[in-house]
Protein backbone atom coordinates (compact mmCIF):
# COMPACT_ATOMS: atom_id res chain seq x y z
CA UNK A 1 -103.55 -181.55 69.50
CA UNK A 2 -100.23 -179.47 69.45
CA UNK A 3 -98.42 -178.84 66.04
CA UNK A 4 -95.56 -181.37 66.00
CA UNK A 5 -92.37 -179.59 66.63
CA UNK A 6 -90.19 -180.60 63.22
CA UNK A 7 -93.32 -178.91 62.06
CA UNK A 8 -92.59 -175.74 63.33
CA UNK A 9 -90.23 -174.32 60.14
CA UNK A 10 -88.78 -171.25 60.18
CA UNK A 11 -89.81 -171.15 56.07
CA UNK A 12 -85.99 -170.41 54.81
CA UNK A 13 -85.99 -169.89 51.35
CA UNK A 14 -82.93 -168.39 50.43
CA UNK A 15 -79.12 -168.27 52.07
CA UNK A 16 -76.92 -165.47 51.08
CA UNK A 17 -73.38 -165.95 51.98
CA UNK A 18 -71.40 -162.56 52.40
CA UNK A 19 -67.83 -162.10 52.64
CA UNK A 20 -64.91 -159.42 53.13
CA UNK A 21 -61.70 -158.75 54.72
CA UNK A 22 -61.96 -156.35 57.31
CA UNK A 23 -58.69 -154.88 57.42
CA UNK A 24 -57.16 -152.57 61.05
CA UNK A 25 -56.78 -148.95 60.30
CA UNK A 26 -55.10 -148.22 63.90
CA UNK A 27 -54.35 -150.89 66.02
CA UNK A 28 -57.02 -152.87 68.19
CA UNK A 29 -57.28 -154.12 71.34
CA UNK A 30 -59.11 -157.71 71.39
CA UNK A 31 -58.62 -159.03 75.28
CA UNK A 32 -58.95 -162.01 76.40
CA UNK A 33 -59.85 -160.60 79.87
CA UNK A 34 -56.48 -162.83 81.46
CA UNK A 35 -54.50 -160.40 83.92
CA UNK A 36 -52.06 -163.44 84.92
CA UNK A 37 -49.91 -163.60 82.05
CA UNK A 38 -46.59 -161.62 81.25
CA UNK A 39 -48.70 -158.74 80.16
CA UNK A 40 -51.32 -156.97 82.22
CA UNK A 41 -54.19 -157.45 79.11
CA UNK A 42 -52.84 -160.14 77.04
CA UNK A 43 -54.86 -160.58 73.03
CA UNK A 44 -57.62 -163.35 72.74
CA UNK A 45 -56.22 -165.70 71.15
CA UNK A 46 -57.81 -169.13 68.79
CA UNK A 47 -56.51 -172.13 71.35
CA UNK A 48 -55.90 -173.94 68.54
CA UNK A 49 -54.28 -172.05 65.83
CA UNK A 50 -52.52 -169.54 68.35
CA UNK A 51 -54.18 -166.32 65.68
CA UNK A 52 -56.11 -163.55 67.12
CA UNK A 53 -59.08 -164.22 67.55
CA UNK A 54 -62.79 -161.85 66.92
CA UNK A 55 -65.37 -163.50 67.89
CA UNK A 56 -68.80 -163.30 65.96
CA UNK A 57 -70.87 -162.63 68.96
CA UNK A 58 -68.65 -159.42 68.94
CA UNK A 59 -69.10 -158.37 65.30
CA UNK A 60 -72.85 -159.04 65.53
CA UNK A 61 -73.13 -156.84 68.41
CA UNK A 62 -71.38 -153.58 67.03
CA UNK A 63 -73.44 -154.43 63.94
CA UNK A 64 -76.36 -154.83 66.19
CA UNK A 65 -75.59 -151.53 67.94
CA UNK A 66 -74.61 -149.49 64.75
CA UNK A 67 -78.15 -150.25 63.23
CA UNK A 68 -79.97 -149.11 66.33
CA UNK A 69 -78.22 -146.33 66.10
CA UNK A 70 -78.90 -145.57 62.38
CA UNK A 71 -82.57 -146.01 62.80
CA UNK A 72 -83.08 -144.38 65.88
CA UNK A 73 -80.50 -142.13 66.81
CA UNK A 74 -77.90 -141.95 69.55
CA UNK A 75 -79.47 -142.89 73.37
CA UNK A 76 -83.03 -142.87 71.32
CA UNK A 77 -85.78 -145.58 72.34
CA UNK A 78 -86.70 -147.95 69.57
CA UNK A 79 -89.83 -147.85 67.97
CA UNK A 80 -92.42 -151.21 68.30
CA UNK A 81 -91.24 -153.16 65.27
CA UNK A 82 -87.34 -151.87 64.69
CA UNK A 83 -85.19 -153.44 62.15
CA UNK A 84 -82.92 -154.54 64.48
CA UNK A 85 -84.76 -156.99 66.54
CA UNK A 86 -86.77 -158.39 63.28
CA UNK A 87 -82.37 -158.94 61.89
CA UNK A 88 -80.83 -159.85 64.87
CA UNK A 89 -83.87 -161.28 67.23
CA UNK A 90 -84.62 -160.85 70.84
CA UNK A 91 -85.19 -162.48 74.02
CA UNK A 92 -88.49 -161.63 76.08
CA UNK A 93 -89.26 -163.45 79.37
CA UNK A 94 -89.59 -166.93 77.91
CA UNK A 95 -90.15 -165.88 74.46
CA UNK A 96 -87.79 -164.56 71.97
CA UNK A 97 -86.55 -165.05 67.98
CA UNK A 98 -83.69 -165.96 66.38
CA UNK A 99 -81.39 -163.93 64.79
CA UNK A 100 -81.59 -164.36 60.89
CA UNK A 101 -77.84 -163.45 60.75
CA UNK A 102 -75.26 -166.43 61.60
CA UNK A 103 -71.82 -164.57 62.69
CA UNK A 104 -69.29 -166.73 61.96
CA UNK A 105 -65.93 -165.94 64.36
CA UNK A 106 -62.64 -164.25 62.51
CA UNK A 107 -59.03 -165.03 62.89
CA UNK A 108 -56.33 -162.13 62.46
CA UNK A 109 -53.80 -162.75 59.97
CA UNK A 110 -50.57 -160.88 59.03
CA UNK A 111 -50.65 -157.70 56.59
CA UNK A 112 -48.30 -157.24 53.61
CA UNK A 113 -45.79 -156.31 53.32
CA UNK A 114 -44.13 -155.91 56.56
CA UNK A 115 -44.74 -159.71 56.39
CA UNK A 116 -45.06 -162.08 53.71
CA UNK A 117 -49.33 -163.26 53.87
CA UNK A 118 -48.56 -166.44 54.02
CA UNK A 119 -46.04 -169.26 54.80
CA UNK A 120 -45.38 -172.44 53.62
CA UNK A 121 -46.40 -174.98 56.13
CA UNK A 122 -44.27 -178.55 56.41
CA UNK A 123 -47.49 -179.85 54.51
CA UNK A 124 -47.05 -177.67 52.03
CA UNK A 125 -49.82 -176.20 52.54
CA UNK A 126 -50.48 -172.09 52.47
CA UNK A 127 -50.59 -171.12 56.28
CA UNK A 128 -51.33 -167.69 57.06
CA UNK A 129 -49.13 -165.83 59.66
CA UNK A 130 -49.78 -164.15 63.18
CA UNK A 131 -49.86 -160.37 62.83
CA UNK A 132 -47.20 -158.53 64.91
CA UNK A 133 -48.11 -156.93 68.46
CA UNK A 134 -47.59 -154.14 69.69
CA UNK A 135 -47.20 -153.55 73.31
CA UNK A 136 -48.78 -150.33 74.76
CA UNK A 137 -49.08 -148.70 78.16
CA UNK A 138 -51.87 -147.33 80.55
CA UNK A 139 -52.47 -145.73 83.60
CA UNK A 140 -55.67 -145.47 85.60
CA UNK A 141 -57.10 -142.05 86.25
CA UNK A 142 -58.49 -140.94 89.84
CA UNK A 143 -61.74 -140.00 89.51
CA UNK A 144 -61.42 -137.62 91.74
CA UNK A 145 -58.30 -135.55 90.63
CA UNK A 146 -58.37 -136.51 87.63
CA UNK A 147 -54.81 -137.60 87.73
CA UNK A 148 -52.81 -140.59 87.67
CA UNK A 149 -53.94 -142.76 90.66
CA UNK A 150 -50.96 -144.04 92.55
CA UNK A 151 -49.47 -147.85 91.23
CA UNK A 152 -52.00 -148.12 88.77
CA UNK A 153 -50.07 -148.19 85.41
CA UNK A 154 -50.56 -151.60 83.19
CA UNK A 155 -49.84 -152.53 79.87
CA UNK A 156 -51.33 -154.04 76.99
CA UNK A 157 -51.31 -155.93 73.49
CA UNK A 158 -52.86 -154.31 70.32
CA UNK A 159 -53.21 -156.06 66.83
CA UNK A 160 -50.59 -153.89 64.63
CA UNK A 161 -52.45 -152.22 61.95
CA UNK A 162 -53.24 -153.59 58.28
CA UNK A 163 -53.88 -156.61 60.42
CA UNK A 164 -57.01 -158.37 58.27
CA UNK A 165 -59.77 -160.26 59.73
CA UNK A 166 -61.80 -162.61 56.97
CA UNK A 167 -65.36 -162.05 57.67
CA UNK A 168 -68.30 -164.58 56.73
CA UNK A 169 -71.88 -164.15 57.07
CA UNK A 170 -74.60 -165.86 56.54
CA UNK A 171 -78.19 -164.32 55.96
CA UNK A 172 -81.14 -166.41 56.13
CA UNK A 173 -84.03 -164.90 54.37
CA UNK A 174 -87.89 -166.15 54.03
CA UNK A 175 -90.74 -163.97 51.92
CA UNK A 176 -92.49 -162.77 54.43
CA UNK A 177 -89.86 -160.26 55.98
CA UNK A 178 -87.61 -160.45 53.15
CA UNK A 179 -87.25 -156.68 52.39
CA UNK A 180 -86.73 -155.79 55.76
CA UNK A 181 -84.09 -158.26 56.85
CA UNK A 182 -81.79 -157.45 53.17
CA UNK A 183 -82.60 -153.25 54.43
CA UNK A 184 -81.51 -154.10 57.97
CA UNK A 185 -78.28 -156.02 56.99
CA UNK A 186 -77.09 -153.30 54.31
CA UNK A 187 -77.36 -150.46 56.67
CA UNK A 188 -75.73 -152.81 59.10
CA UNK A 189 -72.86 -153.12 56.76
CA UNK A 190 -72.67 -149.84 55.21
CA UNK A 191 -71.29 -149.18 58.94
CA UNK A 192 -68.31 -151.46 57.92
CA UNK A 193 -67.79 -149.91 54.18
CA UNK A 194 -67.53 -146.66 55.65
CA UNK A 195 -65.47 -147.41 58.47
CA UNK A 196 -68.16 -146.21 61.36
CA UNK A 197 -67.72 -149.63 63.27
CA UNK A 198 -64.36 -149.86 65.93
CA UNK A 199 -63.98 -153.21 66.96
CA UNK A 200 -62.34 -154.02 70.42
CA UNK A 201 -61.68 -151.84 73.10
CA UNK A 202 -60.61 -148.32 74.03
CA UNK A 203 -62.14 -146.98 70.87
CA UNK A 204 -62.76 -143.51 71.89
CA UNK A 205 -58.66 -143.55 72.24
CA UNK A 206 -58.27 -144.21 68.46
CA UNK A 207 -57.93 -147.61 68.74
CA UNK A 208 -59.86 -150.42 66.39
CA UNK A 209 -60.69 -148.12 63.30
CA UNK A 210 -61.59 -150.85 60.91
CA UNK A 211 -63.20 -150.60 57.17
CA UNK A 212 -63.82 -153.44 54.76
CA UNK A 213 -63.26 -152.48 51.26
CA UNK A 214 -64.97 -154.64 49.24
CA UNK A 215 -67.84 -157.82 49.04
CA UNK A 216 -68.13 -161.19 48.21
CA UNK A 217 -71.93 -162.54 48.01
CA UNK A 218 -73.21 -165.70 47.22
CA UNK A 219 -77.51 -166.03 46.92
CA UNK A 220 -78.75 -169.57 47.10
CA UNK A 221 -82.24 -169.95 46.40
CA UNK A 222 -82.63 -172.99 48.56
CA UNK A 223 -86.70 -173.45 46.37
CA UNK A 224 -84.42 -174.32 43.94
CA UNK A 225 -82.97 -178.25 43.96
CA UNK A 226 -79.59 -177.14 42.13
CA UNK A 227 -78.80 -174.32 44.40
CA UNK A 228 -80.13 -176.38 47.18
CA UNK A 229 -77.60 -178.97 46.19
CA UNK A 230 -74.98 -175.92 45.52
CA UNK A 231 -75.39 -174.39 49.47
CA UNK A 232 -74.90 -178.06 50.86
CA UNK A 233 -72.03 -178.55 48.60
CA UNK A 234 -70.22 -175.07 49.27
CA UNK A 235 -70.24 -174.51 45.23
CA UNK A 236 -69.70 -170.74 44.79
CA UNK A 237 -70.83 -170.64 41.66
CA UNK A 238 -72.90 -167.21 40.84
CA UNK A 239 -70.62 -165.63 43.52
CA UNK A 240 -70.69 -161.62 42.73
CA UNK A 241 -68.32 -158.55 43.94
CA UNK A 242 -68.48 -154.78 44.78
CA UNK A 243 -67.17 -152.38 46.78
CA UNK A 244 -70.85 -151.78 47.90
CA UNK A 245 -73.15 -154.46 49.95
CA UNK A 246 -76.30 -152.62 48.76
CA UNK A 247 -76.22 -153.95 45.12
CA UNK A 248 -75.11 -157.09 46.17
CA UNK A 249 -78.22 -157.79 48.02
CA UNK A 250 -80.62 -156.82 44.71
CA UNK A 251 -81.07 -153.18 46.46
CA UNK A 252 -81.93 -150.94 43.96
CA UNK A 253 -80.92 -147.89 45.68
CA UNK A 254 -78.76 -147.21 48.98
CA UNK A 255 -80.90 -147.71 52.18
CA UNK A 256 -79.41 -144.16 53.70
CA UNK A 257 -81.81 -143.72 56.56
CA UNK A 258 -79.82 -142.07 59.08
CA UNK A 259 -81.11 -140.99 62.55
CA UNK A 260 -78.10 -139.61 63.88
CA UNK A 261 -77.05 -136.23 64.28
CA UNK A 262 -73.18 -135.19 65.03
CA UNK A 263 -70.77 -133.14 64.06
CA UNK A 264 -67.04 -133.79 63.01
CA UNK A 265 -64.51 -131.07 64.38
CA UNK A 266 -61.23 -131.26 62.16
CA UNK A 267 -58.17 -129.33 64.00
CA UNK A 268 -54.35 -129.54 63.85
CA UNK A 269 -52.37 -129.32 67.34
CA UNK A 270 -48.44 -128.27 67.19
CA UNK A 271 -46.22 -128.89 70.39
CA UNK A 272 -44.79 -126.33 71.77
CA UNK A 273 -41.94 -128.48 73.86
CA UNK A 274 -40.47 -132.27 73.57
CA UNK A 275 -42.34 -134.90 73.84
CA UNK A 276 -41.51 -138.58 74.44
CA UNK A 277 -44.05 -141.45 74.74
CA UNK A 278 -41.62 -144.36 75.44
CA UNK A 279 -41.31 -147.97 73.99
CA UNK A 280 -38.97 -150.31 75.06
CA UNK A 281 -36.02 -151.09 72.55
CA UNK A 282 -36.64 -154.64 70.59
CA UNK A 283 -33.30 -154.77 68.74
CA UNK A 284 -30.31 -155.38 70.30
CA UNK A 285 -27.83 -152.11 70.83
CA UNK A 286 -31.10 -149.73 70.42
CA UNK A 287 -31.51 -146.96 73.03
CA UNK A 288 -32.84 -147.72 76.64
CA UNK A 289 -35.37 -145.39 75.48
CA UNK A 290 -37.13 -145.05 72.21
CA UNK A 291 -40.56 -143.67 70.88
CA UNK A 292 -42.96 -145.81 70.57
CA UNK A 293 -43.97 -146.29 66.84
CA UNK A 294 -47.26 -147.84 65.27
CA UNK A 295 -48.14 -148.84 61.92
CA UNK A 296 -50.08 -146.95 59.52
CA UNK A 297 -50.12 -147.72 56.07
CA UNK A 298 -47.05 -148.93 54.62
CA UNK A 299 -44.80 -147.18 57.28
């Protein structure tokens, strides 16, 4: 006689809730894949809320990706047993395993203080604010010459930077691989601390640097009927906050296994004639012709 299937537990003792803001360093480029709109590669955005929108499945998978590439190395086969698929899962054939990280999707709000945060809505409640766009332009390359090919140019939208992205995770965690899955998510995260993670596309142009500077965690030890009680109520009492995820998760030193190897090659180019990347004026009596200008900072 089979095991009845509301038998088959997956033994979840604890929930860890983990938070930060993951804030643009450049612009990004989230698309939503339309090419019918007013603009060749239009943002994704929530249908609901009209906000950008970063979906979880993407965040897991660059986290997904980053850790591979920590334990491994770049283009490197993973071993048997990796960290990654015992974090995130896997699918083989018919048989596969969840992921014991829940993603939960992000929406893009404004950064201060080229705009006020937030916005009083007409129920008075605190409503957060669409970041400002910028509107870039492309051309596709001939393979062949290595030129521009002939009426290929397009443009696109990209989140203005400072643009900050509330993240929420949620780690399930049982005994049995309980030291591996708190490893695997703190070198997965370390990627965002130290800004090694771009997020959307075109990132070996610059585009989507992204760090999160700091971390919210909340441990529920679900054996327990008060914090049982405290996860089903959302109480985040006990929360805790660093700059680092490692401590957070009871790591008593930094999980730095790195399998990588690279090199970082730090030069400074002058001109030697004019040079003009245009932008279209958006004030009225501004040149036909302006450069193009992108947030960094403050400026």
């Amino acid at each position: 006689m089979s095991t009845p299937r509301w038998l088959n537990s997956r033994q979840i003792e604890r929930r860890i809730v983990i938070r930060g803001d993951l804030i643009l360093e450049t612009p990004a480029r989230l698309g939503n894949g339309d090419t019918d709109g007013l603009v060749d590669m239009p943002l994704l955005l929530d249908p609901l809320q009209g906000m950008p929108l970063l979906t979880g499945a993407s965040i897991a998978g660059a986290l997904r990706s980053y850790l591979q590439q920590r334990e491994v190395g770049y283009w490197a086969k993973a071993e048997k047993d990796p960290l990654t698929k015992t974090l995130f899962g896997l699918q083989e054939g018919d048989n596969g395993k969840q992921s014991w990280l829940i993603v939960d999707d992000s929406l893009g709000v404004s950064a201060p203080p080229l705009e006020t945060a937030a916005t009083t809505s007409a129920h008075g409640d605190e409503t957060p604010r669409r970041p400002r766009v910028e509107l870039r332009d492309g051309v596709a390359i001939d393979p062949e010459t290595r030129t521009a090919a002939e009426k290929k140019k397009y443009d696109f939208e990209a989140l203005q930077a400072g643009t900050r992205f509330p993240l929420r995770l949620e780690l399930l965690v049982r005994e049995k691989e309980r030291d591996k899955v708190l490893r695997g998510v703190a070198l997965a995260l370390q990627g965002l601390e130290r800004g090694e993670i771009p997020i959307g596309g075109r990132k070996r142009r610059g585009l989507g640097q992204c760090r999160v500077q700091g971390w919210e965690v909340i441990d529920y030890d679900l054996t327990d009927p008060q914090r049982l009680v405290a996860w089903l109520d959302g109480d985040e009492s006990g929360k805790q906050e660093d700059a680092r995820i490692a401590p957070l998760l009871g790591l008593t030193a930094e999980p730095g296994d790195d399998g990588r190897v690279s090199f970082c090659l730090d030069a400074t180019f002058d001109l030697d004639g004019s040079l003009l990347i245009r932008s279209a004026p958006i004030r009225k009596g501004e040149p036909d012709f302006v450069h193009l200008r992108s947030r960094r900072g403050n400026e």
